[in-house]
Protein backbone atom coordinates (compact mmCIF):
# COMPACT_ATOMS: atom_id res chain seq x y z
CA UNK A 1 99.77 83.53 103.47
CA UNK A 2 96.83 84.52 102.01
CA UNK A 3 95.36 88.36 103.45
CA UNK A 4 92.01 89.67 102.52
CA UNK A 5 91.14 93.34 103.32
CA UNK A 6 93.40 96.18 104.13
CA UNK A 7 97.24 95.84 103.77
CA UNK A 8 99.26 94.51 107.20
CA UNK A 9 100.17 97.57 109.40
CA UNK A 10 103.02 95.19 110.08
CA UNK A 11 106.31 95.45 107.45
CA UNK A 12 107.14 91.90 106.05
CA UNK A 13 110.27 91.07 107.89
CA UNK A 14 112.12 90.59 104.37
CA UNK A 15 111.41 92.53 101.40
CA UNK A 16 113.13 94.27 97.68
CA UNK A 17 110.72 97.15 98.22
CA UNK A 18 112.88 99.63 99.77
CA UNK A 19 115.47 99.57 96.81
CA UNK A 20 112.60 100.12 94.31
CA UNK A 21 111.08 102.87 96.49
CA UNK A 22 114.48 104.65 96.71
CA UNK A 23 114.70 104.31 92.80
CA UNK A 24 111.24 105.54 92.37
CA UNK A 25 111.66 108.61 94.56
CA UNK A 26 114.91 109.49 92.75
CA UNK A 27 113.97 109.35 89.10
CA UNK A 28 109.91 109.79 88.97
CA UNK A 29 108.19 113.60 89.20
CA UNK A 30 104.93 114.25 90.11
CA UNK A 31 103.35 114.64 86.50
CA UNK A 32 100.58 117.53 87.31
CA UNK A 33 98.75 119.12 90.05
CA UNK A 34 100.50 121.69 92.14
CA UNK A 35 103.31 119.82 92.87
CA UNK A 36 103.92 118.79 88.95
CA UNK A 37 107.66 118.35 88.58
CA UNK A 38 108.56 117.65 91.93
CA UNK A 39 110.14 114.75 93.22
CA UNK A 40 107.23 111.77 93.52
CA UNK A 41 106.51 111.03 97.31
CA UNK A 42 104.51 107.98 98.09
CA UNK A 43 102.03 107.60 100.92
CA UNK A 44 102.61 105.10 103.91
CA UNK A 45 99.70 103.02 102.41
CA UNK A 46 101.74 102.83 98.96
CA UNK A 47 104.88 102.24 100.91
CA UNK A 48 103.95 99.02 102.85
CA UNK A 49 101.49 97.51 99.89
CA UNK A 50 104.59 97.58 97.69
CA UNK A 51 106.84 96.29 100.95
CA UNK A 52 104.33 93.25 100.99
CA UNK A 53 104.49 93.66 97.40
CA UNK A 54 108.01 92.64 97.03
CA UNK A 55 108.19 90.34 100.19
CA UNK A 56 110.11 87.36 99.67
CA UNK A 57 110.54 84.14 102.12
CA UNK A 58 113.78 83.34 103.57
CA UNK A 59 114.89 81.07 100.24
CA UNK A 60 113.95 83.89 98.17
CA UNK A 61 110.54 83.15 96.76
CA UNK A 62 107.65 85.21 96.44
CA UNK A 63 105.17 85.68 99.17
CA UNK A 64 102.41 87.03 97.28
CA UNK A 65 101.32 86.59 94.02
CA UNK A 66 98.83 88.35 93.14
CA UNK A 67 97.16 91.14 95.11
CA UNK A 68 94.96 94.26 94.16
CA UNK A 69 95.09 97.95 96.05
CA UNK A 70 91.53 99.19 95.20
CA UNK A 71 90.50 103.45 96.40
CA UNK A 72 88.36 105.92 94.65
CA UNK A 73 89.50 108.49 92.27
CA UNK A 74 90.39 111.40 94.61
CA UNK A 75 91.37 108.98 97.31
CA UNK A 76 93.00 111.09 100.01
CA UNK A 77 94.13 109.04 102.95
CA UNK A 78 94.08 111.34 106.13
């Protein structure tokens, strides 16, 4: 399934993101800024690359593998 472009608005209907977000979220801190030290928070765009990420078929393989999330330094999706 190859996809070119911007990640699918869609979530993949099976996926080991949400276990790894949940970890992330409970055990990584923001490392400067203004929020430095505070619990990380990713964006919806991080959130569904890594769901498509870690989407697997129904036997368990793979769906992707390889892929590339590309934004400027400063990125700020709005």
């Amino acid at each position: 399934m190859p996809q070119t472009g911007n990640v699918p608005q869609q979530m993949p209907e099976r996926t080991l993101a949400w276990e790894i977000l949940a970890w992330a979220e409970t055990y990584i801190v923001q490392p400067d800024g203004e929020h430095a030290g505070s619990p990380w928070r990713f964006t919806n765009e991080q959130i569904r690359f890594l769901a498509h990420w870690f989407a697997v078929d129904d036997t368990g393989r793979w769906i992707y593998s390889s892929g590339c999330l590309r934004r400027s330094k400063g990125w700020l999706m709005g």
